[in-house]
Protein backbone atom coordinates (compact mmCIF):
# COMPACT_ATOMS: atom_id res chain seq x y z
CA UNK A 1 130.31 117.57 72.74
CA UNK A 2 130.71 115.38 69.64
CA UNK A 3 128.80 111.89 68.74
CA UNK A 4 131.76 110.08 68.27
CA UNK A 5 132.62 111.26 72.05
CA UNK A 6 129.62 110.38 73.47
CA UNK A 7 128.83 106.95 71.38
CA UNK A 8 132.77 106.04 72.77
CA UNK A 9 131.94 106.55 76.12
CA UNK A 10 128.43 104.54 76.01
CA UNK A 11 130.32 101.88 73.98
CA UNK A 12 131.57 101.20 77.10
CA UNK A 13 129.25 100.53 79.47
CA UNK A 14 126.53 98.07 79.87
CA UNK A 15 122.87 99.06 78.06
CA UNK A 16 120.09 97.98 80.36
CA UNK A 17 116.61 97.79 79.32
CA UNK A 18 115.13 100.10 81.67
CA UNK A 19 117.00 103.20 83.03
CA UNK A 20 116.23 104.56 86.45
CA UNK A 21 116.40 108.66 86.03
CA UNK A 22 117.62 110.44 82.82
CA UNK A 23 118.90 114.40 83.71
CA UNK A 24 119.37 115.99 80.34
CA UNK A 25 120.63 119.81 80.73
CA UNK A 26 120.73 121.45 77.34
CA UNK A 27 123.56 120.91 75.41
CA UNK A 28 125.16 120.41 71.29
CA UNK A 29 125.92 118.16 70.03
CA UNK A 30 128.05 117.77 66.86
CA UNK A 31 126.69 115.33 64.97
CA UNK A 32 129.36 112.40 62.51
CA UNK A 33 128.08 113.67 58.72
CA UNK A 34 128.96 109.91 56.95
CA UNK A 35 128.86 110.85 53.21
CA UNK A 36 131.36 114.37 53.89
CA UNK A 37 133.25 114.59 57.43
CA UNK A 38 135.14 117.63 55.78
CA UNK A 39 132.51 119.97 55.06
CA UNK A 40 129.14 120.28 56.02
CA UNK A 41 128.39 120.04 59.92
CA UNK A 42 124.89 119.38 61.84
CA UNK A 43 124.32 120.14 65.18
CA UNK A 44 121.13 118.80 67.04
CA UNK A 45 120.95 119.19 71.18
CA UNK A 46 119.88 116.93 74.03
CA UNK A 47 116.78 115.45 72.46
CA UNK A 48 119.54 113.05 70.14
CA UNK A 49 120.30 111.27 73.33
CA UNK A 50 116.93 109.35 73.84
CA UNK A 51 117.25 108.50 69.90
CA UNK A 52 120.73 106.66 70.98
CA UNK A 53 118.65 105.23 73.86
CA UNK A 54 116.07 103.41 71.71
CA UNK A 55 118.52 102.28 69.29
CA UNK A 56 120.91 100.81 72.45
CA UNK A 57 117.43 98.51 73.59
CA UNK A 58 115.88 100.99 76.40
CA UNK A 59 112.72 100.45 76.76
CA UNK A 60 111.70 101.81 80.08
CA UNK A 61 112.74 105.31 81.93
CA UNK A 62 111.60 105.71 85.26
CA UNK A 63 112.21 109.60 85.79
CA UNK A 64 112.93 111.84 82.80
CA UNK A 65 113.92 115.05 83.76
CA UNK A 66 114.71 117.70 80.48
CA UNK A 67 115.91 121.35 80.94
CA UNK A 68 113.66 122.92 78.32
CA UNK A 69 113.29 126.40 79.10
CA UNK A 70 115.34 128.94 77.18
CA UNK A 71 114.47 127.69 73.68
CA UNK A 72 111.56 124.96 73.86
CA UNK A 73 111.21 122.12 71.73
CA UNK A 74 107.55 121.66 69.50
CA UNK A 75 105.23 119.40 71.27
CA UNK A 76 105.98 117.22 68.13
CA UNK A 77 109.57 116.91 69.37
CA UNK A 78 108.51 115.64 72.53
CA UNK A 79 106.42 113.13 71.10
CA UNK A 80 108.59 111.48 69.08
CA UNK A 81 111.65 111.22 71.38
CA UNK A 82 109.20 110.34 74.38
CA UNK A 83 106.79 108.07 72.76
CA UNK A 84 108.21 107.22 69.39
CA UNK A 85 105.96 108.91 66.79
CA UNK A 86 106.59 111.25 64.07
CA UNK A 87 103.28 113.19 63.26
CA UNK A 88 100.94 110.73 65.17
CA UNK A 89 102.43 107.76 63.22
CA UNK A 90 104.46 105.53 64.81
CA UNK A 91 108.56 105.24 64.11
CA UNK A 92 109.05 102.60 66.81
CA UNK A 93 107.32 99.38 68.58
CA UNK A 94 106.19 101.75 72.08
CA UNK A 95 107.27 104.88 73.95
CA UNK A 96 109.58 105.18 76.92
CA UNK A 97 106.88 104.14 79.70
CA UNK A 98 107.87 106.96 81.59
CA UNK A 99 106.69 106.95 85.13
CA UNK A 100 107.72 110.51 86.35
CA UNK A 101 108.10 113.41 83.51
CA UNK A 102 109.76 116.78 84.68
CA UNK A 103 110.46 118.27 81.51
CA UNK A 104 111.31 121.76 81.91
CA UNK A 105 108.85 123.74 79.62
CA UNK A 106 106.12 126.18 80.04
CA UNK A 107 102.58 125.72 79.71
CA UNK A 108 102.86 121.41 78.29
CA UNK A 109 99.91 120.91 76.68
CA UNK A 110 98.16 117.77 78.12
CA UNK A 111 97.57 116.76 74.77
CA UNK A 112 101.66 116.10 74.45
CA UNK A 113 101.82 114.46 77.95
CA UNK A 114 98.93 111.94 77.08
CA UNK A 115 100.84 110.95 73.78
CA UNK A 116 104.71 111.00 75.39
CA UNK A 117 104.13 109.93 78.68
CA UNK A 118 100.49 107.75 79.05
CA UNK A 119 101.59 106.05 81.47
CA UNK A 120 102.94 108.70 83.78
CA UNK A 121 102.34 108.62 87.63
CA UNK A 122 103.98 111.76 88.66
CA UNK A 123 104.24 115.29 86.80
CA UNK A 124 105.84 118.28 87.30
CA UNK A 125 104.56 121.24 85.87
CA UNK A 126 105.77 124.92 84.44
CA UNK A 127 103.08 127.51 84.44
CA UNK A 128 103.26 131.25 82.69
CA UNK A 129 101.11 132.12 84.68
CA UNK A 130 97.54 132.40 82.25
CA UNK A 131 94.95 130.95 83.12
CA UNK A 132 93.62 129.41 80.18
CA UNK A 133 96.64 126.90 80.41
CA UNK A 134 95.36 125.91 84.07
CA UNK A 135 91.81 124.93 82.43
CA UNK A 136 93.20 123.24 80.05
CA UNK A 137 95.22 120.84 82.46
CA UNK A 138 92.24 121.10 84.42
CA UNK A 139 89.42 120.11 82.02
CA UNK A 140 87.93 116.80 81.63
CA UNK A 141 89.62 115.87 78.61
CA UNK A 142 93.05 117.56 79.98
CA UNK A 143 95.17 115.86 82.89
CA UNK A 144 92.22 113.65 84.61
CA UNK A 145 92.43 111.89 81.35
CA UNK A 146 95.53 110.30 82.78
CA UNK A 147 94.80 107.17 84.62
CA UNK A 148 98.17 106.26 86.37
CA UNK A 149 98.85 110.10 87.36
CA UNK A 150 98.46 110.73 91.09
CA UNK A 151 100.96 113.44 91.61
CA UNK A 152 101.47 116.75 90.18
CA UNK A 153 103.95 119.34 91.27
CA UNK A 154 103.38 123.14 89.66
């Protein structure tokens, strides 16, 4: 997949302001290189897409769903696609407002969610299996610290 492919075939269609589910399976994506076309090439993967979101007006997405397993992304990665910052300072006006987050990755820290997602009302979870990770979510100061959850699938 190449940005000029996938920038043509957004071109085309009409950028709303709030986006009802977005499915992202992993993928690469060859990114344009403006200065040198001929020689160097960069590659980034499905996170690009909700850059191309903010910068086409979205402001809202309902359900975010991101297949994260075989090679996670840092928490900081999540953060700034999901909410907009880049090392807790902020590169945009607000996050995403996402109401449901499946993103596809062991063990989240609640930490990440709070930051991404603080407004989310349902959660779906991926657990290793220890059990430290299930206090953590747990723990006063893990998920309970989100107001708007009420639903949380593990």
């Amino acid at each position: 997949m190449t940005e000029p492919l996938v920038k043509s075939y957004f071109s085309q269609r009409k950028h709303y302001h709030v986006l009802r589910h977005v499915v992202l399976p992993r993928a690469r994506i060859l990114l344009e290189n403006e200065s040198d076309k001929s020689t160097q090439l960069r590659y980034t993967d499905q996170l690009q897409f909700f850059r191309w979101f903010r910068s086409w007006g979205v402001e809202k997405i309902l359900k975010v769903v991101v297949d994260d397993r075989a090679h996670p992304h840092r928490d900081e990665e999540i953060e700034e696609v999901l909410a907009g910052l880049r090392g807790k300072e902020p590169l945009h006006q607000r996050s995403f407002d996402v109401e449901v987050l499946d993103w596809r990755k062991e063990d989240l820290c609640p930490e990440v969610i709070r930051t991404a997602a603080p407004q989310v009302r349902e959660l779906h979870l991926y657990w290793s299996g220890r059990n430290s990770v299930l206090r953590g979510w747990s723990e006063p100061e893990g998920l309970p610290l989100l107001e708007s959850l009420r639903t949380v699938y593990l």
